[in-house]
N, C-alpha and C. Protein backbone atom coordinates (compact mmCIF):
# COMPACT_ATOMS: atom_id res chain seq x y z
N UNK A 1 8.68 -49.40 25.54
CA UNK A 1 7.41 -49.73 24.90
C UNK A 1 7.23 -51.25 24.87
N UNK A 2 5.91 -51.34 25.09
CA UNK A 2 5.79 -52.86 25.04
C UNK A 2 5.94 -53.30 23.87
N UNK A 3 6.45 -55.07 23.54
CA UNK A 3 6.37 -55.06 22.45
C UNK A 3 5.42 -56.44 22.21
N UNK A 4 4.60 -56.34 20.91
CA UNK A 4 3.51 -57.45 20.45
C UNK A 4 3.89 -58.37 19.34
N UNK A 5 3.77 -59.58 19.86
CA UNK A 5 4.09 -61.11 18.69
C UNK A 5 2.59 -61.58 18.06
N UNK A 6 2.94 -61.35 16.75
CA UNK A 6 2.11 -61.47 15.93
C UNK A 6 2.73 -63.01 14.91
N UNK A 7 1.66 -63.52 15.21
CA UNK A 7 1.86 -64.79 14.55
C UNK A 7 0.47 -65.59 13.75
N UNK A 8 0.86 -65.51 12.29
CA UNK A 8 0.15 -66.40 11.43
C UNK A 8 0.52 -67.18 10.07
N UNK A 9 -0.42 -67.92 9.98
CA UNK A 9 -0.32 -68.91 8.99
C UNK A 9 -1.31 -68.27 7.80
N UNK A 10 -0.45 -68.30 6.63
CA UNK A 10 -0.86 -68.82 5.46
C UNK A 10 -0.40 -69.67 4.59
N UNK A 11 -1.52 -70.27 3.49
CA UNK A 11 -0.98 -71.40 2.66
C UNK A 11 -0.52 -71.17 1.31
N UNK A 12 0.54 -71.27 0.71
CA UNK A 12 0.54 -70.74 -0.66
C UNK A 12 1.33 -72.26 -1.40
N UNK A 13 0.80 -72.20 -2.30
CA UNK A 13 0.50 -72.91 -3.54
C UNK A 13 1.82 -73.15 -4.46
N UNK A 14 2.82 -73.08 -4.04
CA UNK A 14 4.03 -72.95 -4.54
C UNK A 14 5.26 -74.23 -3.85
N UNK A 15 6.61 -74.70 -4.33
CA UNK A 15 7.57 -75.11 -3.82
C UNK A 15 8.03 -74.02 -2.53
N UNK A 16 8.67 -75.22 -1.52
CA UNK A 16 9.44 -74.70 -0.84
C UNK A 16 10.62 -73.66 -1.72
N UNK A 17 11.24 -74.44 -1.96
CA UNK A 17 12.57 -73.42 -3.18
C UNK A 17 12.07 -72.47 -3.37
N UNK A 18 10.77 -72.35 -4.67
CA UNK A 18 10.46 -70.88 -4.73
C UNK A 18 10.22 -69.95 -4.17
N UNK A 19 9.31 -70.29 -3.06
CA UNK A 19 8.69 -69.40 -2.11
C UNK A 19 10.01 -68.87 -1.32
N UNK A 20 11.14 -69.77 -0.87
CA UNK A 20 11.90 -69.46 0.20
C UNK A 20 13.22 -68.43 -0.85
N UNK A 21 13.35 -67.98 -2.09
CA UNK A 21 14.24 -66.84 -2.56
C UNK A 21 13.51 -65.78 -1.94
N UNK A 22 12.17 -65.81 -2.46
CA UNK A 22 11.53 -64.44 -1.77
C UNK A 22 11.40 -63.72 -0.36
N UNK A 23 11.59 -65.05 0.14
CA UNK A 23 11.65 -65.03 1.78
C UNK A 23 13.51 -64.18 2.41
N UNK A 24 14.11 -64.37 1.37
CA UNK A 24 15.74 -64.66 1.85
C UNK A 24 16.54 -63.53 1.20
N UNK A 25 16.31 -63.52 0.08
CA UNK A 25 17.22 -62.30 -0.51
C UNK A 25 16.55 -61.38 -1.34
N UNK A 26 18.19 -59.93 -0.92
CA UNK A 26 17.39 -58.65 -0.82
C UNK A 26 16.45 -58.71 -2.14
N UNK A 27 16.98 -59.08 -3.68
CA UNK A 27 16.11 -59.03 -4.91
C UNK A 27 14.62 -59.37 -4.68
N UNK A 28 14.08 -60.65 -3.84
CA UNK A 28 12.88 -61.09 -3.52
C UNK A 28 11.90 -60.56 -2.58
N UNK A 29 13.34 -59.65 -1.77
CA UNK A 29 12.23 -59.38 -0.55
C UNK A 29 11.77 -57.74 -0.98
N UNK A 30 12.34 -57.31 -1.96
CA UNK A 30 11.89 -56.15 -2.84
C UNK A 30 10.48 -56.21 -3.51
N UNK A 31 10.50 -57.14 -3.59
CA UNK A 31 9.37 -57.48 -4.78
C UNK A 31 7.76 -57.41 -3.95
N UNK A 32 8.31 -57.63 -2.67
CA UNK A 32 6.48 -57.72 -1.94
C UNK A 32 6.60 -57.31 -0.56
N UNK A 33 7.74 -57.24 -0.16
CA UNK A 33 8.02 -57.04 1.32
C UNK A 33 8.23 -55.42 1.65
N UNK A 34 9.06 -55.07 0.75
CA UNK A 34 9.67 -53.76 1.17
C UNK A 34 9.34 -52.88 -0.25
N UNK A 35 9.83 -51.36 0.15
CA UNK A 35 10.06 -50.75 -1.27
C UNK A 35 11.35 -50.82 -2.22
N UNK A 36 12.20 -50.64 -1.16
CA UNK A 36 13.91 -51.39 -1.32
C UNK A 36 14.65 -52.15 -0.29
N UNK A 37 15.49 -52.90 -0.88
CA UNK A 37 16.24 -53.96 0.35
C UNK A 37 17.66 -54.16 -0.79
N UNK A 38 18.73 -53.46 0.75
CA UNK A 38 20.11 -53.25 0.50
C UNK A 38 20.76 -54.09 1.36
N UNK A 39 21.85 -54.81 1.18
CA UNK A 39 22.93 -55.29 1.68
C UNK A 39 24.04 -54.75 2.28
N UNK A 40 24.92 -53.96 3.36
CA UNK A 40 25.17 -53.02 3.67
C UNK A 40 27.12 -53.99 3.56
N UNK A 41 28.46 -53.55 3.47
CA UNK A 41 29.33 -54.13 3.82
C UNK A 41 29.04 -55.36 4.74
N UNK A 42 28.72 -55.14 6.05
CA UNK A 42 28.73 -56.10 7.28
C UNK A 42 27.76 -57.22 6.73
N UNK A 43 27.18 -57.21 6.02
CA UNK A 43 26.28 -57.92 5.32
C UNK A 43 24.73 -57.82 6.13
N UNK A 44 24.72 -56.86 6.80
CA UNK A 44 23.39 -56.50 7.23
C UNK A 44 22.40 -55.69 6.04
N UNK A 45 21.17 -56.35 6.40
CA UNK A 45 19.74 -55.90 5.51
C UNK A 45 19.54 -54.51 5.89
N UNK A 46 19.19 -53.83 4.98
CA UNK A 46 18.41 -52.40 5.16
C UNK A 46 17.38 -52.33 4.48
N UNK A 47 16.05 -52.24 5.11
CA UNK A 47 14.77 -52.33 4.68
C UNK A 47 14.06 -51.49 4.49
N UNK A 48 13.93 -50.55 3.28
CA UNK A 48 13.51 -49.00 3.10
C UNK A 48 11.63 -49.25 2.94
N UNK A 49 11.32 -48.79 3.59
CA UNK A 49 9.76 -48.91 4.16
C UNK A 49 8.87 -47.03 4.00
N UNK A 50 8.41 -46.56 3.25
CA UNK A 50 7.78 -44.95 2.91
C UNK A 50 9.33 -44.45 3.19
N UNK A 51 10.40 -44.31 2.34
CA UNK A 51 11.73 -43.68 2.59
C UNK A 51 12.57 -43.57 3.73
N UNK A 52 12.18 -44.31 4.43
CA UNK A 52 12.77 -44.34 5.82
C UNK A 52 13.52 -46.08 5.96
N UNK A 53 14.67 -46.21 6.61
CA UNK A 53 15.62 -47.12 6.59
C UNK A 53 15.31 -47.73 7.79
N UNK A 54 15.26 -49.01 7.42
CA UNK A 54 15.60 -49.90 9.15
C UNK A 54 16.50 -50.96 8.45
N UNK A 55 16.95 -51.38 9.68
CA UNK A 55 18.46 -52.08 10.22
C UNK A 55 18.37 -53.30 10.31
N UNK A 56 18.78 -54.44 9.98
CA UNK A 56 18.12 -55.32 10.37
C UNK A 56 19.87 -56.51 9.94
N UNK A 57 19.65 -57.49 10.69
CA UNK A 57 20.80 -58.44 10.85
C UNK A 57 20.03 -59.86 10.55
N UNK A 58 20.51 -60.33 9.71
CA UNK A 58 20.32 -61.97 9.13
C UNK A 58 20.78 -62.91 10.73
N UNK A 59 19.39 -62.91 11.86
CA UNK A 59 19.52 -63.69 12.87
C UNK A 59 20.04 -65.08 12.31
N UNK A 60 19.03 -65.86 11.83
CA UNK A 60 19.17 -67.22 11.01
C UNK A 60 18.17 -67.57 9.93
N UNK A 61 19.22 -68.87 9.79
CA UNK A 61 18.76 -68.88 8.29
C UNK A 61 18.85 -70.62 7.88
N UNK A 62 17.63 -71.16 7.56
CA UNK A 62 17.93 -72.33 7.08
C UNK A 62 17.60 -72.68 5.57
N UNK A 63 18.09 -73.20 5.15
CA UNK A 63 17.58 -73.27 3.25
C UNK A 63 16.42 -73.89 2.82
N UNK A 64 15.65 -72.94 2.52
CA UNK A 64 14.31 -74.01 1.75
C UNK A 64 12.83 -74.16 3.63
N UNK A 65 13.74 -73.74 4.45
CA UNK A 65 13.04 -73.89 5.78
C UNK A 65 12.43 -72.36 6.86
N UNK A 66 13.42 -71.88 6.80
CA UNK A 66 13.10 -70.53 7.73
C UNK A 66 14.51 -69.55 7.57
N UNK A 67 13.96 -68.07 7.81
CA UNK A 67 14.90 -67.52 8.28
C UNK A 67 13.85 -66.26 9.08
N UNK A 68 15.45 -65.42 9.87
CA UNK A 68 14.85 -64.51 10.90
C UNK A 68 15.47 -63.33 10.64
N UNK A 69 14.93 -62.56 10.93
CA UNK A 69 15.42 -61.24 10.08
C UNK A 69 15.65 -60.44 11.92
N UNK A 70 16.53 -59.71 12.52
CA UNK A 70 16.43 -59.00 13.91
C UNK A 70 16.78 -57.65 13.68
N UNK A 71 15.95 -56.49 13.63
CA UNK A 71 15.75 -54.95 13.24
C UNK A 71 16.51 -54.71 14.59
N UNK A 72 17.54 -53.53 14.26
CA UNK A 72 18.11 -52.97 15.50
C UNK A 72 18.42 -51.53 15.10
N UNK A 73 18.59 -50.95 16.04
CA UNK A 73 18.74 -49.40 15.77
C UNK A 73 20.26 -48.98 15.61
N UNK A 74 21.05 -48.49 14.64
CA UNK A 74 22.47 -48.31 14.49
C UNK A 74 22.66 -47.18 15.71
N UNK A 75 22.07 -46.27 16.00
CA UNK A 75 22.28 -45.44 16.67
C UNK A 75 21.98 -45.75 18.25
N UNK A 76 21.75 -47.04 18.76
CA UNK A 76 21.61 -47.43 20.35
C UNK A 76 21.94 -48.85 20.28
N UNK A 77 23.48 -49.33 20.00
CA UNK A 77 23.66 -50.47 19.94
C UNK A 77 23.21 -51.43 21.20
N UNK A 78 22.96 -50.29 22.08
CA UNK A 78 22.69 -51.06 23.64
C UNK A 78 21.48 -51.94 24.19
N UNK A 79 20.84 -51.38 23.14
CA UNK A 79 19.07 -52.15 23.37
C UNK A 79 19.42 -53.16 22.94
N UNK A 80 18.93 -54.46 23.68
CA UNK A 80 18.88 -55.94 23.26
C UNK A 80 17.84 -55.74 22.85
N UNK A 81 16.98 -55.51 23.24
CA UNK A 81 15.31 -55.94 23.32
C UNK A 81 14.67 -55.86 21.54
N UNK A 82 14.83 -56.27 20.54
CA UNK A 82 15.14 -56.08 18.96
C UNK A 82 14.01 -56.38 18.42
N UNK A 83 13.07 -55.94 17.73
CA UNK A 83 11.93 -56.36 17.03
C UNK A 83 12.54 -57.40 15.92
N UNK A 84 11.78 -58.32 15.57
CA UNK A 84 12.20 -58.84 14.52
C UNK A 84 10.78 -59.91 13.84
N UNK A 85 11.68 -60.19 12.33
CA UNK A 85 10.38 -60.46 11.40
C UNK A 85 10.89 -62.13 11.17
N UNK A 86 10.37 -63.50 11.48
CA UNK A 86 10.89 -64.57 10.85
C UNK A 86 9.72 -65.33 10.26
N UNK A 87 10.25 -65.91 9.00
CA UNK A 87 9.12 -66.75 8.11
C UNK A 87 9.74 -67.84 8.29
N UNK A 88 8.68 -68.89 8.18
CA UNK A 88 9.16 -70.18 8.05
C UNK A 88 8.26 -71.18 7.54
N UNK A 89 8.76 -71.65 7.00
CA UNK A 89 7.74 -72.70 5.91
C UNK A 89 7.81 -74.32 6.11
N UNK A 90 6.35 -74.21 6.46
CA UNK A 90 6.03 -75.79 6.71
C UNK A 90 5.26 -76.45 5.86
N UNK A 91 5.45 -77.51 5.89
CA UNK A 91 4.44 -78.71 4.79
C UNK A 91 3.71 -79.29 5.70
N UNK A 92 2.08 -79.34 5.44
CA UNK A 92 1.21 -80.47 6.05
C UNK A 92 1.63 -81.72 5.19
N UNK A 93 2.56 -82.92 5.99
CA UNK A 93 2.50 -84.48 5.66
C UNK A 93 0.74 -85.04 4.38
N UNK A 94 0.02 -84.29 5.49
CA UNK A 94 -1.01 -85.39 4.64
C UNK A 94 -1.53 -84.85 3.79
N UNK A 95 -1.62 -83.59 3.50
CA UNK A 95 -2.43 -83.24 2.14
C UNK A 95 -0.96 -82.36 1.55
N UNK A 96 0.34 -82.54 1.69
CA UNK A 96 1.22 -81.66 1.24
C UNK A 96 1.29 -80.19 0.43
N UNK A 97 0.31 -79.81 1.42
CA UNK A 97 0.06 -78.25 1.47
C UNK A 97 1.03 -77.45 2.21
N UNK A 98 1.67 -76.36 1.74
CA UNK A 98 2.75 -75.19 2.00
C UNK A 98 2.22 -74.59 3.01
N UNK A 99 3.25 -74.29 3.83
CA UNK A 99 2.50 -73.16 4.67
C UNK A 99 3.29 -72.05 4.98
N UNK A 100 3.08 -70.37 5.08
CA UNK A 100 4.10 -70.19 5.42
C UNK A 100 3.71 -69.33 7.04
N UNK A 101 4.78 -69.56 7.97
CA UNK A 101 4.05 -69.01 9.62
C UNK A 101 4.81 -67.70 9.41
N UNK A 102 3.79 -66.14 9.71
CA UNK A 102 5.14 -65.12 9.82
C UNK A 102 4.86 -64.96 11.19
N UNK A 103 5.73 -64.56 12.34
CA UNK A 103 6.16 -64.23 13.51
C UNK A 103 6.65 -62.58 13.03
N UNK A 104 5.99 -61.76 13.54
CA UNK A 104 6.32 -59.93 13.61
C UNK A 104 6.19 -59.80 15.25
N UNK A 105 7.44 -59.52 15.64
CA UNK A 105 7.88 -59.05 16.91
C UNK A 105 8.20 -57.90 17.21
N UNK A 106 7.08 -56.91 17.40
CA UNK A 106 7.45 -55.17 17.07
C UNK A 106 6.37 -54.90 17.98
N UNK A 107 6.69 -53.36 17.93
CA UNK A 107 5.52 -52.54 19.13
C UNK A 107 5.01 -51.75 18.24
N UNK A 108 4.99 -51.30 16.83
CA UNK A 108 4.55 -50.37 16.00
C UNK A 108 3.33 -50.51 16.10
N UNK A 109 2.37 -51.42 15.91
CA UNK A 109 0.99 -52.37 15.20
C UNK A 109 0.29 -52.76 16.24
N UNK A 110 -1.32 -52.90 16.18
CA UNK A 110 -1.93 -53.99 16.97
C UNK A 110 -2.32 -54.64 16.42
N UNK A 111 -2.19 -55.89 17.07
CA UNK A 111 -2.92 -57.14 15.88
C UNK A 111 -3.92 -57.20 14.67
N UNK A 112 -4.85 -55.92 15.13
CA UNK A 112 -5.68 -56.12 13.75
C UNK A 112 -4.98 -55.12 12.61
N UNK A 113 -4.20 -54.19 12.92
CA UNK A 113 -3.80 -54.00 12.03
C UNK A 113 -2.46 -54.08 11.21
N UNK A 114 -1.73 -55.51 11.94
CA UNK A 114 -0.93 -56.13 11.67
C UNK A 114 -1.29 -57.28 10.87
N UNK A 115 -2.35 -57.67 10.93
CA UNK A 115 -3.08 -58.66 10.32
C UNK A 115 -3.57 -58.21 9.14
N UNK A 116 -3.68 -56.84 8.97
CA UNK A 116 -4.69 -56.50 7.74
C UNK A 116 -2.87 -55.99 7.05
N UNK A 117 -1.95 -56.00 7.55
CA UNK A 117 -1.11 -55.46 6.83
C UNK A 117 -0.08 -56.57 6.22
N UNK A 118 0.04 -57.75 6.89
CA UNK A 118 0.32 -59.41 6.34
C UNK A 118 -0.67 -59.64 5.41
N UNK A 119 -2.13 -59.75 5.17
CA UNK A 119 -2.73 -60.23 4.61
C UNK A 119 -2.32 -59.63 3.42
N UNK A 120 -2.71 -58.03 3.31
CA UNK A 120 -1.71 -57.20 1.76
C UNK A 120 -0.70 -57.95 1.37
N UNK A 121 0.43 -57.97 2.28
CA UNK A 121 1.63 -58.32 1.74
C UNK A 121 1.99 -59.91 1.18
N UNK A 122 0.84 -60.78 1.78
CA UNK A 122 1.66 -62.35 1.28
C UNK A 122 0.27 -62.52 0.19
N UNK A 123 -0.72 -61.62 -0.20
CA UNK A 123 -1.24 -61.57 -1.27
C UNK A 123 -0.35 -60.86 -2.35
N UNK A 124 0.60 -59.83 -2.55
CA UNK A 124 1.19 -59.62 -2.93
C UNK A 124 1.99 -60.52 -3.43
N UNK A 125 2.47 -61.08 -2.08
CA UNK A 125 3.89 -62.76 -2.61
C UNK A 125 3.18 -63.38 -3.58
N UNK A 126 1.86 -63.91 -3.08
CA UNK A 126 1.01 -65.24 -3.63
C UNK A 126 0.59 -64.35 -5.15
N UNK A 127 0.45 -63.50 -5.68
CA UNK A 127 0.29 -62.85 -7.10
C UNK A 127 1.57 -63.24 -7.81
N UNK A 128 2.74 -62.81 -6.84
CA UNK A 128 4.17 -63.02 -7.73
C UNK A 128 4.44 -64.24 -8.07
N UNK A 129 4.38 -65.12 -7.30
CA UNK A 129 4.82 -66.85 -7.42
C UNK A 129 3.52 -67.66 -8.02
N UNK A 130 2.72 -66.77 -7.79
CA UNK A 130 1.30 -67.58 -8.80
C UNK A 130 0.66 -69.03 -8.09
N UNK A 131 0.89 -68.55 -6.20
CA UNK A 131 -0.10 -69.22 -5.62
C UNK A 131 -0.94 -68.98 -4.48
């Protein structure tokens, strides 16, 4: 299946620091991202989405800057080809406005309704952090 990169910007009203717990760990990413988010031994994410589990491995990670989340299937370790979700948060220099870019690398969605399904969710964030 083909797969589609979805990439946008929004601005939220908050510190880097704050915004980036929510971005990073499982407690935060519960709160607006997922329905539950588990830590498994290997220290891989499990992202429970309508009762159903996905897989997912802490690609990278920088503090206060970005991280990448890479969904893989436990049951076909063989596929490289890995959807994955990374946020990353930038500051405009001149008016020091937040930004945060999400990158969704999946075949589930087409853009518009990947777009209408980011917009839910970082309104969700922006209710919690109060920007």
């Amino acid at each position: 299946m083909v797969k589609n990169k979805f990439v946008a910007d929004y601005q939220i009203n908050a510190s880097k620091k704050i915004v980036f717990q929510y971005l990073s760990t499982a407690s935060g990413l519960e709160e607006w991202f997922a329905d539950e988010v588990r830590i498994n031994e290997d220290k891989n994410y499990i992202f429970n989405f309508d009762n159903e589990d996905h897989y997912a491995k802490l690609a990278s990670i920088r503090t206060n800057s970005h991280v990448k989340f890479e969904f893989y299937d436990p049951d076909d370790p063989d596929n490289t080809d890995h959807s994955y979700i990374e946020f990353k948060l930038e500051e405009n220099e001149l008016t020091q406005s937040l930004f945060l870019k999400v990158i969704d690398y999946s075949d589930s969605y087409s853009n518009e309704e990947l777009t209408a399904i980011w917009e839910g969710l970082i309104g969700s964030l922006k209710e919690i952090i109060g920007g």
